[in-house]
PDB file of N, CA and C in Angstrom:
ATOM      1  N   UNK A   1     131.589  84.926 116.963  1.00  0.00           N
ATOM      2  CA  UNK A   1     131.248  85.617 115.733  1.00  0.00           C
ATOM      3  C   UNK A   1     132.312  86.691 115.487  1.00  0.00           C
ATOM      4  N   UNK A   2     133.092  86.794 114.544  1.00  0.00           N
ATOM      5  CA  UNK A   2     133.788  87.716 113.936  1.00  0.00           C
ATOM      6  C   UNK A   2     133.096  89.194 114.107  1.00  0.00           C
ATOM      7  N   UNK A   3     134.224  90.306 113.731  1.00  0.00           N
ATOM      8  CA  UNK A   3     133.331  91.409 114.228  1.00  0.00           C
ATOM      9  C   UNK A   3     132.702  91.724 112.367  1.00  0.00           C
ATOM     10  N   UNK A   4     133.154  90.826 111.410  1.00  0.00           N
ATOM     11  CA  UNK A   4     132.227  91.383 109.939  1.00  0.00           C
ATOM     12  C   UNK A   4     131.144  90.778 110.359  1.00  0.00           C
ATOM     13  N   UNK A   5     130.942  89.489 110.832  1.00  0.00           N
ATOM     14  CA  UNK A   5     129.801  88.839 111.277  1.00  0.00           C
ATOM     15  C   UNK A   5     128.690  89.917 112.323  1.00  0.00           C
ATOM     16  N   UNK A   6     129.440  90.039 112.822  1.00  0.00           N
ATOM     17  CA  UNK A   6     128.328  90.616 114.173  1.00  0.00           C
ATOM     18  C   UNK A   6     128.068  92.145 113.133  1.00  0.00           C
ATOM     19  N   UNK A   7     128.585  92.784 112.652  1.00  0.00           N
ATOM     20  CA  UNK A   7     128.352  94.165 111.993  1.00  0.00           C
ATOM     21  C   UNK A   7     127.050  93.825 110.859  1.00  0.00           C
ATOM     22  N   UNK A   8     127.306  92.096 109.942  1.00  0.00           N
ATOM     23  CA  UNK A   8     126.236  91.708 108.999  1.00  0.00           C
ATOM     24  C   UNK A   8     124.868  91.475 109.976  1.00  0.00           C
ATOM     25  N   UNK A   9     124.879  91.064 110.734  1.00  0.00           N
ATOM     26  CA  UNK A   9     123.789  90.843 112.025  1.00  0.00           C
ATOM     27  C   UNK A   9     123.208  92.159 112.336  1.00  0.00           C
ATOM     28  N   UNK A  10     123.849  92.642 112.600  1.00  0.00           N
ATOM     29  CA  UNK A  10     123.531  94.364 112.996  1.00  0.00           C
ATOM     30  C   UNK A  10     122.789  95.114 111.605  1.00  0.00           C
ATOM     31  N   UNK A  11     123.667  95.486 111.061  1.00  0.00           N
ATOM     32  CA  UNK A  11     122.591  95.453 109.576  1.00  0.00           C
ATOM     33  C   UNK A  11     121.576  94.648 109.102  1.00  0.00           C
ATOM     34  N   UNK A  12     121.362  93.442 109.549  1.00  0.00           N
ATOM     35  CA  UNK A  12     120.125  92.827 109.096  1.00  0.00           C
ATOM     36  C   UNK A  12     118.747  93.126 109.911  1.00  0.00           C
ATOM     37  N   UNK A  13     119.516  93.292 111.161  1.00  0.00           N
ATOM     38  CA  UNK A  13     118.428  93.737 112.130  1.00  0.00           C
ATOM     39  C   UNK A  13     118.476  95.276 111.710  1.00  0.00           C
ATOM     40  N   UNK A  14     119.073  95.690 111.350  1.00  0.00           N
ATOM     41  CA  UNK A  14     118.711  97.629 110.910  1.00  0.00           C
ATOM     42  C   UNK A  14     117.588  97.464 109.759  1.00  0.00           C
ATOM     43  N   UNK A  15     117.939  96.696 108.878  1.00  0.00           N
ATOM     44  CA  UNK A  15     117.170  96.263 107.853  1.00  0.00           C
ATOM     45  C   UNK A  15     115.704  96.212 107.820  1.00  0.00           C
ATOM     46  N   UNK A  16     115.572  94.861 108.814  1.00  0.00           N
ATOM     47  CA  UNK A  16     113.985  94.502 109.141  1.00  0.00           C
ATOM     48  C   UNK A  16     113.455  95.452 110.285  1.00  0.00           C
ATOM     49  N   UNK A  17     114.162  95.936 110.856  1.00  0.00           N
ATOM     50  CA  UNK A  17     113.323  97.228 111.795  1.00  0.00           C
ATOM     51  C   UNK A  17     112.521  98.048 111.533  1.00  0.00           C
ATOM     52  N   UNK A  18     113.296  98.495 110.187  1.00  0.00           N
ATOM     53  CA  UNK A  18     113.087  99.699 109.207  1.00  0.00           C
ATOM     54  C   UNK A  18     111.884  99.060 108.101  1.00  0.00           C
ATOM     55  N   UNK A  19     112.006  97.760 107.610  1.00  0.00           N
ATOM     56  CA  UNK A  19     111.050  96.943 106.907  1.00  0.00           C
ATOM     57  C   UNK A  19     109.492  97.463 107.843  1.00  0.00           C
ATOM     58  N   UNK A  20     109.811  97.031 109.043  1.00  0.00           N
ATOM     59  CA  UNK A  20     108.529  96.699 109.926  1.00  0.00           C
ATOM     60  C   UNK A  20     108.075  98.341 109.919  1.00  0.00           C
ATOM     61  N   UNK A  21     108.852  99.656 110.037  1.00  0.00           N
ATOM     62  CA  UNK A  21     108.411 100.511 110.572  1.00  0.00           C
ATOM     63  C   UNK A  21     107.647 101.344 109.609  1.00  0.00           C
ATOM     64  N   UNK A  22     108.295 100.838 107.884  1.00  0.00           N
ATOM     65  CA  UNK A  22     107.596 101.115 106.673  1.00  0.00           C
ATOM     66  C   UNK A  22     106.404 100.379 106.632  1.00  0.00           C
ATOM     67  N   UNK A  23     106.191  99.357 107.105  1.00  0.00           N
ATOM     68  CA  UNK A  23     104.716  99.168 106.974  1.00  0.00           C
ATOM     69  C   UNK A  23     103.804  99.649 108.331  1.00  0.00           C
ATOM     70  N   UNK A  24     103.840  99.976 109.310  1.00  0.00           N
ATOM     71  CA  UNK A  24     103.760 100.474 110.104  1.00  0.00           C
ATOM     72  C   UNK A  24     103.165 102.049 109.725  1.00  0.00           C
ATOM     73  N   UNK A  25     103.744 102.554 109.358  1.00  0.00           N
ATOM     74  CA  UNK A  25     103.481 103.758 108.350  1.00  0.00           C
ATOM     75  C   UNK A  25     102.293 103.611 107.147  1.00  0.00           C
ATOM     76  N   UNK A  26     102.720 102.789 106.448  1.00  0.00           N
ATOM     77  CA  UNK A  26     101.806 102.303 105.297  1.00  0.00           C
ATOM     78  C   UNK A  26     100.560 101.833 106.068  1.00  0.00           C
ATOM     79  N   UNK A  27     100.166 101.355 107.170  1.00  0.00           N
ATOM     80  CA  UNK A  27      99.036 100.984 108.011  1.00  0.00           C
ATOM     81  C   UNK A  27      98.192 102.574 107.999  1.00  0.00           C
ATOM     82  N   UNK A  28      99.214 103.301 108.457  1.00  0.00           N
ATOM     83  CA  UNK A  28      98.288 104.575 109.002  1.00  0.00           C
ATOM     84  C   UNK A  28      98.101 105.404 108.090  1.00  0.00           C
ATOM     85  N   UNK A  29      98.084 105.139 106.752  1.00  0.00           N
ATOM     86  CA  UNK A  29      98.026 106.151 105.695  1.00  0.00           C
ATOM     87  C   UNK A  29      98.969 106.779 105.186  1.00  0.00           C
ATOM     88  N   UNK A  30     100.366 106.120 105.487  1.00  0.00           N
ATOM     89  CA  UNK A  30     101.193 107.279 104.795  1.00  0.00           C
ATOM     90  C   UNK A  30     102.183 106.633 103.456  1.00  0.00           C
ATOM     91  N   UNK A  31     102.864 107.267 102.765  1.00  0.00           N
ATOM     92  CA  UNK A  31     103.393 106.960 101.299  1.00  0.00           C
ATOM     93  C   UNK A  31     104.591 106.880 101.307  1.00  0.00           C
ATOM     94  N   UNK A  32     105.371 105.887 101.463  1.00  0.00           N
ATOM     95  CA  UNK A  32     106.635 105.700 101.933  1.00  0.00           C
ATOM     96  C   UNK A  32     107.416 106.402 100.409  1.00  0.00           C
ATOM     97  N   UNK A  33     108.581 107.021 100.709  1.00  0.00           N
ATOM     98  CA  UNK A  33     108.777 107.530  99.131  1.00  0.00           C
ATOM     99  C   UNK A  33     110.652 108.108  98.934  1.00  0.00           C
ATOM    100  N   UNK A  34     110.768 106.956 100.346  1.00  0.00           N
ATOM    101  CA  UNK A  34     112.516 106.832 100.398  1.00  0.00           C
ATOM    102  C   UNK A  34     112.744 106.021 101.530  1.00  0.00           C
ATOM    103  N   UNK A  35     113.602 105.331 101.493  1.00  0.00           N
ATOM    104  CA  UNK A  35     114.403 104.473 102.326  1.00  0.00           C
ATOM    105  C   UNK A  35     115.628 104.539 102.507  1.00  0.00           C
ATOM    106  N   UNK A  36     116.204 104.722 103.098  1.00  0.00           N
ATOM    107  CA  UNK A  36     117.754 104.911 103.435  1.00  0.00           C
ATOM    108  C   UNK A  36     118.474 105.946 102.445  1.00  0.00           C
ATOM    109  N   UNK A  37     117.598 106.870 102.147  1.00  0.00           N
ATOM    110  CA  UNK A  37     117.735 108.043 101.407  1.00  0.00           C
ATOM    111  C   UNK A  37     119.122 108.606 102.070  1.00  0.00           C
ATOM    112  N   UNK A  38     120.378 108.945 100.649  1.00  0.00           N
ATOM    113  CA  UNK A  38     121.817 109.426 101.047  1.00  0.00           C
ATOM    114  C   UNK A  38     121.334 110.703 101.002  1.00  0.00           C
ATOM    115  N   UNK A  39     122.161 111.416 101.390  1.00  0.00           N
ATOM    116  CA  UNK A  39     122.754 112.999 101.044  1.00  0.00           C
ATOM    117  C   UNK A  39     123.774 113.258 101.638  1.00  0.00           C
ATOM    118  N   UNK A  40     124.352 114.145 101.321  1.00  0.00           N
ATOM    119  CA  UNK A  40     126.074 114.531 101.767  1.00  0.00           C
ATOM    120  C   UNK A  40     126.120 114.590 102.957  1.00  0.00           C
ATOM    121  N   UNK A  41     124.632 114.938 104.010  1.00  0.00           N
ATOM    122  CA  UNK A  41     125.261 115.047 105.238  1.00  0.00           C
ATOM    123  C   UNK A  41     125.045 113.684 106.177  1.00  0.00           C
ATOM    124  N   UNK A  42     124.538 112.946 105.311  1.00  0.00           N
ATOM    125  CA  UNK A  42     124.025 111.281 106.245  1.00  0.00           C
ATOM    126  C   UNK A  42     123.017 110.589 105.510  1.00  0.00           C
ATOM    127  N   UNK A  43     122.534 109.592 106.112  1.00  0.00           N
ATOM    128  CA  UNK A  43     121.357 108.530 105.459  1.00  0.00           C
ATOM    129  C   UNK A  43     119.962 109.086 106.333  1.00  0.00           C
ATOM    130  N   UNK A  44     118.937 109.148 105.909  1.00  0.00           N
ATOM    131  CA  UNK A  44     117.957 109.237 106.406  1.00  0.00           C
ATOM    132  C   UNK A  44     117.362 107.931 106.133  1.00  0.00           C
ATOM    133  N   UNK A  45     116.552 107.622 107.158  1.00  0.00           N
ATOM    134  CA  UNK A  45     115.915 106.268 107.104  1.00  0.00           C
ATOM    135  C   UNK A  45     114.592 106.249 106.894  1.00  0.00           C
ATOM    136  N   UNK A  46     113.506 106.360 106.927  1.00  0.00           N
ATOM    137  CA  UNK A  46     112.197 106.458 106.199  1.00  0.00           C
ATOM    138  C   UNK A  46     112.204 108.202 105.577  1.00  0.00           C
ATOM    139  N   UNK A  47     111.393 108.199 104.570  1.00  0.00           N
ATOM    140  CA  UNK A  47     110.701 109.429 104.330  1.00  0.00           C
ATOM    141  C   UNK A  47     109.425 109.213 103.764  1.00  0.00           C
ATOM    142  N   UNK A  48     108.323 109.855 104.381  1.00  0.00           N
ATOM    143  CA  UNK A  48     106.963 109.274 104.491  1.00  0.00           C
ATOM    144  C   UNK A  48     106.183 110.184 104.022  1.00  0.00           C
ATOM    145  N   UNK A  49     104.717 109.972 103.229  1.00  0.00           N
ATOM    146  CA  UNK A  49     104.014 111.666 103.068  1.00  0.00           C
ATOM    147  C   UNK A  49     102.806 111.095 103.519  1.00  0.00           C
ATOM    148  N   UNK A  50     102.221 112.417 104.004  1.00  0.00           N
ATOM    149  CA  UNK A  50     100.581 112.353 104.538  1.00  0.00           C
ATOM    150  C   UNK A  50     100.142 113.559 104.171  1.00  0.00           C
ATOM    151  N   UNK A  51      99.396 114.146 103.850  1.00  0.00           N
ATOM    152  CA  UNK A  51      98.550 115.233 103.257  1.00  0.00           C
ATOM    153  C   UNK A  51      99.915 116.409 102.811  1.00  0.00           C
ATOM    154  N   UNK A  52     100.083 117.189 103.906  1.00  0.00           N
ATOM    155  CA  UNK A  52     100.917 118.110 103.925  1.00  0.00           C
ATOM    156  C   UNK A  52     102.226 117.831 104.666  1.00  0.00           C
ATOM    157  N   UNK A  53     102.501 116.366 105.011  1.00  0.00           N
ATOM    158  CA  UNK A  53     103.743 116.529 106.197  1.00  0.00           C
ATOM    159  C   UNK A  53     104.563 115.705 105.160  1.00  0.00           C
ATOM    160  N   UNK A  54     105.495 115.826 105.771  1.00  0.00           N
ATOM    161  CA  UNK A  54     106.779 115.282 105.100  1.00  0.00           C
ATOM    162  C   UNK A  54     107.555 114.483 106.102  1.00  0.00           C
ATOM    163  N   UNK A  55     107.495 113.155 107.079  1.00  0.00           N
ATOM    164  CA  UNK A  55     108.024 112.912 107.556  1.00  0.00           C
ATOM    165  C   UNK A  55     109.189 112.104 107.707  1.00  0.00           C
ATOM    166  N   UNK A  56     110.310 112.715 108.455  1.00  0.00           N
ATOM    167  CA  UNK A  56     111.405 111.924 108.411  1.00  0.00           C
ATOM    168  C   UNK A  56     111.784 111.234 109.536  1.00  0.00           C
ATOM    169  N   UNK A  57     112.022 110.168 108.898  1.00  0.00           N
ATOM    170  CA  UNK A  57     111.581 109.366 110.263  1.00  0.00           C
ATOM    171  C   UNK A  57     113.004 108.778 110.791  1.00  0.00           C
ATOM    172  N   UNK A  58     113.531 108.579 111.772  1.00  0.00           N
ATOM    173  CA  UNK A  58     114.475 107.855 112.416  1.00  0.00           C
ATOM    174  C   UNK A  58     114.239 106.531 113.154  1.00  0.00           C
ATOM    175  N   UNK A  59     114.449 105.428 112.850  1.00  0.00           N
ATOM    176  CA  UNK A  59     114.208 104.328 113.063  1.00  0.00           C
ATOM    177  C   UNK A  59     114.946 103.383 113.774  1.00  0.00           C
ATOM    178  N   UNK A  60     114.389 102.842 115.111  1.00  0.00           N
ATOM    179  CA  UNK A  60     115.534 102.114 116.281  1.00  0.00           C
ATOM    180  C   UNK A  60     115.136 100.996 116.877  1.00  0.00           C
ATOM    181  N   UNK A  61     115.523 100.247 116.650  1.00  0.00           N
ATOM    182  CA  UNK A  61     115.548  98.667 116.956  1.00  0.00           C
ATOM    183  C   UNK A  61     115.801  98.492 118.522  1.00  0.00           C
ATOM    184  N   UNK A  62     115.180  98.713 119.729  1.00  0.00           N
ATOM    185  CA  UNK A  62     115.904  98.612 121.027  1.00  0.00           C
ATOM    186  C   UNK A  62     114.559  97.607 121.946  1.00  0.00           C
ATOM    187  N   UNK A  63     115.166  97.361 123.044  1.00  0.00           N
ATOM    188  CA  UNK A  63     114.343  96.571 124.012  1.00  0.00           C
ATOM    189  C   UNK A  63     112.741  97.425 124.480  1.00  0.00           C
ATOM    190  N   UNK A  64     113.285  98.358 124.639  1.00  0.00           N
ATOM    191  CA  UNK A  64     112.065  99.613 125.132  1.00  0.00           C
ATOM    192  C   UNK A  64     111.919 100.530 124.679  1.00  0.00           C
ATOM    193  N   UNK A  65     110.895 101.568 124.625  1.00  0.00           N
ATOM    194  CA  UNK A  65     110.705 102.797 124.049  1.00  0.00           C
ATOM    195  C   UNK A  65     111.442 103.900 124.877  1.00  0.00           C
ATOM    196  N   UNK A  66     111.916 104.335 126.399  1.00  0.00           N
ATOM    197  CA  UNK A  66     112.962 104.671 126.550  1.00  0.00           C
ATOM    198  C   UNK A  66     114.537 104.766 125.736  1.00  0.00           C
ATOM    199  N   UNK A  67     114.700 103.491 125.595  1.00  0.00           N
ATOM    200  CA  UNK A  67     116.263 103.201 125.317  1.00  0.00           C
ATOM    201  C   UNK A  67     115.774 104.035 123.454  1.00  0.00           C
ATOM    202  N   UNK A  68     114.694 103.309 123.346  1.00  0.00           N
ATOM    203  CA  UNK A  68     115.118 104.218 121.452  1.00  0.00           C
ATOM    204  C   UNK A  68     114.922 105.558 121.535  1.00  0.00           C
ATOM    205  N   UNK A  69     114.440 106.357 122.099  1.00  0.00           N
ATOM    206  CA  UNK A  69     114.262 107.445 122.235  1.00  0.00           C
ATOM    207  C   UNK A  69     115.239 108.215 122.813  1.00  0.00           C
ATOM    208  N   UNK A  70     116.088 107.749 123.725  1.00  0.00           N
ATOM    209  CA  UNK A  70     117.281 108.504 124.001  1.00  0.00           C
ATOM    210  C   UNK A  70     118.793 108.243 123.141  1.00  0.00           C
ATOM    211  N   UNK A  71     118.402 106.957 122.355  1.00  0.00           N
ATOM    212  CA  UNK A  71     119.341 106.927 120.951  1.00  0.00           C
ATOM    213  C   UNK A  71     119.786 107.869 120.330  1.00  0.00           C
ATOM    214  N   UNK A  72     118.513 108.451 120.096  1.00  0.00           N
ATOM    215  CA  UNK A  72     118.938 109.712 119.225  1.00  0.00           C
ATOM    216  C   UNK A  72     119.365 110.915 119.757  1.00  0.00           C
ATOM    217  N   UNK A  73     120.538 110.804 119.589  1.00  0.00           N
ATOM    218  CA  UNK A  73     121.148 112.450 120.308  1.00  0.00           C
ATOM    219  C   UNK A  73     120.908 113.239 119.940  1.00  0.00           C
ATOM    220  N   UNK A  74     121.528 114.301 120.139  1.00  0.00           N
ATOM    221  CA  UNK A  74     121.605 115.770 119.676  1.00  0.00           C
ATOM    222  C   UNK A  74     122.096 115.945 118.450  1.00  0.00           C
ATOM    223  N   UNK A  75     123.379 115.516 118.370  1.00  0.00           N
ATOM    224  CA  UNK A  75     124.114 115.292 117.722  1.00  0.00           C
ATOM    225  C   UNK A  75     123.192 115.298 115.991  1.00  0.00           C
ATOM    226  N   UNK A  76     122.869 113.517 116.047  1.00  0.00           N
ATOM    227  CA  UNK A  76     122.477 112.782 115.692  1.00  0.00           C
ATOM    228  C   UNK A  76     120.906 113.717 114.860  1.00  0.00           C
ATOM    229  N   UNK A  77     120.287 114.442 115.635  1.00  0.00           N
ATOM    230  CA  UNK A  77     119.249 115.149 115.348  1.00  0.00           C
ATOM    231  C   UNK A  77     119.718 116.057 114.292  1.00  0.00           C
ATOM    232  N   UNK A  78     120.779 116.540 114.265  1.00  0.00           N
ATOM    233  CA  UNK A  78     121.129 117.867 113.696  1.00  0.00           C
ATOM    234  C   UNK A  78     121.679 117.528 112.326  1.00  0.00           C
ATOM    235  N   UNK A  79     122.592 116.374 112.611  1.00  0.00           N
ATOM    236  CA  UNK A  79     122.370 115.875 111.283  1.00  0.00           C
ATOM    237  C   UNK A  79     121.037 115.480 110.101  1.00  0.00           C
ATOM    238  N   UNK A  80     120.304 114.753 111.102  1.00  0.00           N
ATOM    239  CA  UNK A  80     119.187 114.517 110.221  1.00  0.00           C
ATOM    240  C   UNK A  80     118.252 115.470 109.962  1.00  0.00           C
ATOM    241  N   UNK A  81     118.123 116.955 110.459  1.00  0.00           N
ATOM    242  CA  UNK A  81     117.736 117.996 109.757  1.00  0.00           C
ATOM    243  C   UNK A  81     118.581 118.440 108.828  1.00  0.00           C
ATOM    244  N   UNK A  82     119.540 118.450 109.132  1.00  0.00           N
ATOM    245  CA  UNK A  82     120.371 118.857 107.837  1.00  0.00           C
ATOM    246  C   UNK A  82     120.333 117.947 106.535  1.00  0.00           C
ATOM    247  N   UNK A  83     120.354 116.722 106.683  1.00  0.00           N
ATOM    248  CA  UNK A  83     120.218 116.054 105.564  1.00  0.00           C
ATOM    249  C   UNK A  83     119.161 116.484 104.950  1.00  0.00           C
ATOM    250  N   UNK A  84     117.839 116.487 106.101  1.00  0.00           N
ATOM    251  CA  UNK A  84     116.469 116.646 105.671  1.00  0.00           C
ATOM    252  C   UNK A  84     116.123 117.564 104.725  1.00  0.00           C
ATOM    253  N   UNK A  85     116.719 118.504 105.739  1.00  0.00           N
ATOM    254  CA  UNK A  85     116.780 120.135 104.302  1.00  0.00           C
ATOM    255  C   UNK A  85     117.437 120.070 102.814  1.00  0.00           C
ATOM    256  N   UNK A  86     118.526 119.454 102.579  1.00  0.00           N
ATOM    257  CA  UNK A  86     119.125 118.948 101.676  1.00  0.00           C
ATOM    258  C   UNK A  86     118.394 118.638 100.611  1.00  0.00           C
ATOM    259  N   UNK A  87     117.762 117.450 101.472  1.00  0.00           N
ATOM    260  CA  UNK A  87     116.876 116.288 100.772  1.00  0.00           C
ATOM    261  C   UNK A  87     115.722 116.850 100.044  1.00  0.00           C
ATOM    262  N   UNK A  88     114.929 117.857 101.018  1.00  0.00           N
ATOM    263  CA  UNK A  88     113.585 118.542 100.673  1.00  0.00           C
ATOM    264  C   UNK A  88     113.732 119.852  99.188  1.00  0.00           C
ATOM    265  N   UNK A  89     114.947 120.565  99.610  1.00  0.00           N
ATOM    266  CA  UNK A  89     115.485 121.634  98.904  1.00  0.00           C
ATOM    267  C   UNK A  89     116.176 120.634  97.338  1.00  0.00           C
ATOM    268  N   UNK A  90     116.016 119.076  97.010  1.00  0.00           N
ATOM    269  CA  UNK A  90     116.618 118.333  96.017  1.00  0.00           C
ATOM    270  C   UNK A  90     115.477 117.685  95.338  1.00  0.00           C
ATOM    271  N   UNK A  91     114.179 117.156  96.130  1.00  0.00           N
ATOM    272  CA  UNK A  91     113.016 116.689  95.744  1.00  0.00           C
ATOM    273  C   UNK A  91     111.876 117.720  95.858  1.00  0.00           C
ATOM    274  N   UNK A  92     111.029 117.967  94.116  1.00  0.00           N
ATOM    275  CA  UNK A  92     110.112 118.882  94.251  1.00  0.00           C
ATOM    276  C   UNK A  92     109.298 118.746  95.417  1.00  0.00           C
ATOM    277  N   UNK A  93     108.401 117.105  95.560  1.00  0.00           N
ATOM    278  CA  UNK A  93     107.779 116.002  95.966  1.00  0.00           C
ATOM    279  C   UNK A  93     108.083 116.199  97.496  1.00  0.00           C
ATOM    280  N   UNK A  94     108.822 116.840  97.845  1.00  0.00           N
ATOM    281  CA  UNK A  94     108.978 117.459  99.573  1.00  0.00           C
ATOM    282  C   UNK A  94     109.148 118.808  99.720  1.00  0.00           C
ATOM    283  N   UNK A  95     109.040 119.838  98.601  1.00  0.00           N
ATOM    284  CA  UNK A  95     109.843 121.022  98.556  1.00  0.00           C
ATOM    285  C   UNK A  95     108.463 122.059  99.498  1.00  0.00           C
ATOM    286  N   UNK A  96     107.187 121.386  99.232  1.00  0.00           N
ATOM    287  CA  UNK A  96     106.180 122.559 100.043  1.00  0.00           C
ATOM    288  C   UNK A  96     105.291 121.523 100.693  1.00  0.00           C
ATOM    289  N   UNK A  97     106.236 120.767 101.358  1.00  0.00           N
ATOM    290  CA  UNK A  97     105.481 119.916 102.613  1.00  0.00           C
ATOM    291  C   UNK A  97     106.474 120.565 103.914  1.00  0.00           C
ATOM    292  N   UNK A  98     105.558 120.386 104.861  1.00  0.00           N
ATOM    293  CA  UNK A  98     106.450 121.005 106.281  1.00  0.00           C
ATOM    294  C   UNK A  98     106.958 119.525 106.718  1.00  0.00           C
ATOM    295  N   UNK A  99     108.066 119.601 106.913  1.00  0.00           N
ATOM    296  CA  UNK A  99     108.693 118.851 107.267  1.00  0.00           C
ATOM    297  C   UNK A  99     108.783 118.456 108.826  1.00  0.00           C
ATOM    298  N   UNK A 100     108.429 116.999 108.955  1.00  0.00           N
ATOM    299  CA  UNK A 100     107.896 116.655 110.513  1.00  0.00           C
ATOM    300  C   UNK A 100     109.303 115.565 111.222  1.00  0.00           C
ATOM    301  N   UNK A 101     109.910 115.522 112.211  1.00  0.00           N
ATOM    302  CA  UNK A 101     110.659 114.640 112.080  1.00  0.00           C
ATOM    303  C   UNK A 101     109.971 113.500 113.808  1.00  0.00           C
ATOM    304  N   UNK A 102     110.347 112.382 112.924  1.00  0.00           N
ATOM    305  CA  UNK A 102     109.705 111.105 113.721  1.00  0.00           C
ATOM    306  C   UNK A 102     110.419 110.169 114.340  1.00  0.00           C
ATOM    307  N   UNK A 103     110.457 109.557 115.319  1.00  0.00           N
ATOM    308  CA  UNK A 103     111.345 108.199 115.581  1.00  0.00           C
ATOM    309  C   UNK A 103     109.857 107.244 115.844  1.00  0.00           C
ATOM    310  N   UNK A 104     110.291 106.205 115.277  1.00  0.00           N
ATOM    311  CA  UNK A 104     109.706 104.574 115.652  1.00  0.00           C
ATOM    312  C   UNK A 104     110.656 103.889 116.425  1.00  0.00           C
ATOM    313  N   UNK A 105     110.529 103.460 116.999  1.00  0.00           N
ATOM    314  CA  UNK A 105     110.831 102.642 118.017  1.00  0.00           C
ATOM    315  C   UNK A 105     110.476 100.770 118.067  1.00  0.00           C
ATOM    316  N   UNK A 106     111.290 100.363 117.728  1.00  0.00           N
ATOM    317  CA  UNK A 106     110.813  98.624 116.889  1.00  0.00           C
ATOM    318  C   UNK A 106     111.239  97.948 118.117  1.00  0.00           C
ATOM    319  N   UNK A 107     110.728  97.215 118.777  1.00  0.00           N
ATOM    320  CA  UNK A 107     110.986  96.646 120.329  1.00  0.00           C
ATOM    321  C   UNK A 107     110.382  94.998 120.029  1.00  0.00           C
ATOM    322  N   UNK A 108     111.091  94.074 120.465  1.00  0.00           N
ATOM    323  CA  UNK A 108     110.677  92.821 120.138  1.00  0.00           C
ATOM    324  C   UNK A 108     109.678  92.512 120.379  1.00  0.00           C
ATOM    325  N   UNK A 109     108.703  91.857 119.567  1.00  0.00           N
ATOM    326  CA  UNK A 109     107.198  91.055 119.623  1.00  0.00           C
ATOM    327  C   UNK A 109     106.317  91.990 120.192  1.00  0.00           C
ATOM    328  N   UNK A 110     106.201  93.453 119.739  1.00  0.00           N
ATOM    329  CA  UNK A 110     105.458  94.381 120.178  1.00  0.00           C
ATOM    330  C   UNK A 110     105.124  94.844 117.940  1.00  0.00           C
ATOM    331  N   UNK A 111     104.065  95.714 118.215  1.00  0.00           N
ATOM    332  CA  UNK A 111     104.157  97.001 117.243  1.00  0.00           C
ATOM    333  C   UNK A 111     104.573  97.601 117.473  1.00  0.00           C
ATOM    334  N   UNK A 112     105.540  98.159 115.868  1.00  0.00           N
ATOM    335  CA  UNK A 112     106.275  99.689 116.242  1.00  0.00           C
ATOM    336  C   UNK A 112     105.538 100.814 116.801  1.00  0.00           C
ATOM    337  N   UNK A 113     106.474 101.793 117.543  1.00  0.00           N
ATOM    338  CA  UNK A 113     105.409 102.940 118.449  1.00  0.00           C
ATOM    339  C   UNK A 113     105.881 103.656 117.375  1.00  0.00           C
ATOM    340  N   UNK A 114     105.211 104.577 116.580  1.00  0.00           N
ATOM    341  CA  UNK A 114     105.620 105.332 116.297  1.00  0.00           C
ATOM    342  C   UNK A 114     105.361 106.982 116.905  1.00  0.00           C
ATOM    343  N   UNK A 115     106.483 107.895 117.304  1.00  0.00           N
ATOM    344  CA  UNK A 115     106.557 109.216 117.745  1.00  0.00           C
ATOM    345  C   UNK A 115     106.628 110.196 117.417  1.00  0.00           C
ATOM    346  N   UNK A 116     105.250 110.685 116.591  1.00  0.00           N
ATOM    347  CA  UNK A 116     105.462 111.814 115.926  1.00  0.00           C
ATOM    348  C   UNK A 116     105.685 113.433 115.915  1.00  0.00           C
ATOM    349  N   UNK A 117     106.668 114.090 115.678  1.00  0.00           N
ATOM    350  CA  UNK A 117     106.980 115.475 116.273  1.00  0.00           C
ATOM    351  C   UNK A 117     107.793 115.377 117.107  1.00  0.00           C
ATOM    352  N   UNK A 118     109.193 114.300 117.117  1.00  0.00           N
ATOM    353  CA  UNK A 118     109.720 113.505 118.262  1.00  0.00           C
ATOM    354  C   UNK A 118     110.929 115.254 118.810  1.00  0.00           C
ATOM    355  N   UNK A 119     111.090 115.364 117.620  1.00  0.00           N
ATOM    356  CA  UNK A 119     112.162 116.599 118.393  1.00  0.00           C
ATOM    357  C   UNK A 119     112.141 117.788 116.910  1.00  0.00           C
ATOM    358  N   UNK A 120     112.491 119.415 117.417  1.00  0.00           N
ATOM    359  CA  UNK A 120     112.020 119.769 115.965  1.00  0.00           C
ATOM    360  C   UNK A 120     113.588 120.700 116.232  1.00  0.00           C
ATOM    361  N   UNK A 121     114.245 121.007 115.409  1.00  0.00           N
ATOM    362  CA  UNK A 121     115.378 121.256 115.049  1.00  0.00           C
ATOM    363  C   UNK A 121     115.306 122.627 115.472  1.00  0.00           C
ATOM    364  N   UNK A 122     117.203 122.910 115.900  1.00  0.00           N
ATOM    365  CA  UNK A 122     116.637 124.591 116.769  1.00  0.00           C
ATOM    366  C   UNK A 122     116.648 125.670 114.959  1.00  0.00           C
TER     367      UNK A 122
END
């Protein structure tokens, strides 16, 4: 497989991970109300509402709930508060929700776990 090939593979599986983890969400009551949402500082991958939370969710396709959970770096975290804030401070519709940030974890022929309050920004 070519490496455009293996990169279209990779995105398709980013794709349906994120498919599965939006309904996953939508199971437990919540209002999906962005998907691969841009902003200048990165993509956020779900953004979800439930009463008062605003969650942003980070979404990972891996063998185990270990391996997705240590995916997300530090790094990686800091961006997606920053986007988050961006995002919240751009949409009324998040502007006086507290903002929760989440990882799901999509692991083959399982339900997504989802982890809420996974890490909270310093």
């Amino acid at each position: 497989m070519s490496a455009k090939g293996a990169r279209r593979a990779h995105e398709a599986k980013g794709r349906f991970a994120e498919t599965l983890a939006a309904w996953r969400l939508r199971l437990a009551g919540y209002r999906i109300v962005a998907r691969r949402a841009r902003t200048p500082f990165g993509e956020i991958d779900l953004v979800a509402l439930k009463r008062d939370i605003a969650a942003i969710v980070e979404v990972k396709a891996r063998p185990n709930l270990a391996s997705g959970l240590l995916s997300v770096s530090q790094r990686q975290q800091r961006r997606i508060a920053t986007a988050a804030v961006w995002l919240a401070s751009n949409r009324p519709d998040l502007a006086l929700r507290r903002l929760r940030f989440d990882i799901i974890v999509v692991r083959p022929w399982r339900t997504p776990q989802h982890i809420r309050d996974a890490w909270r920004p310093n």
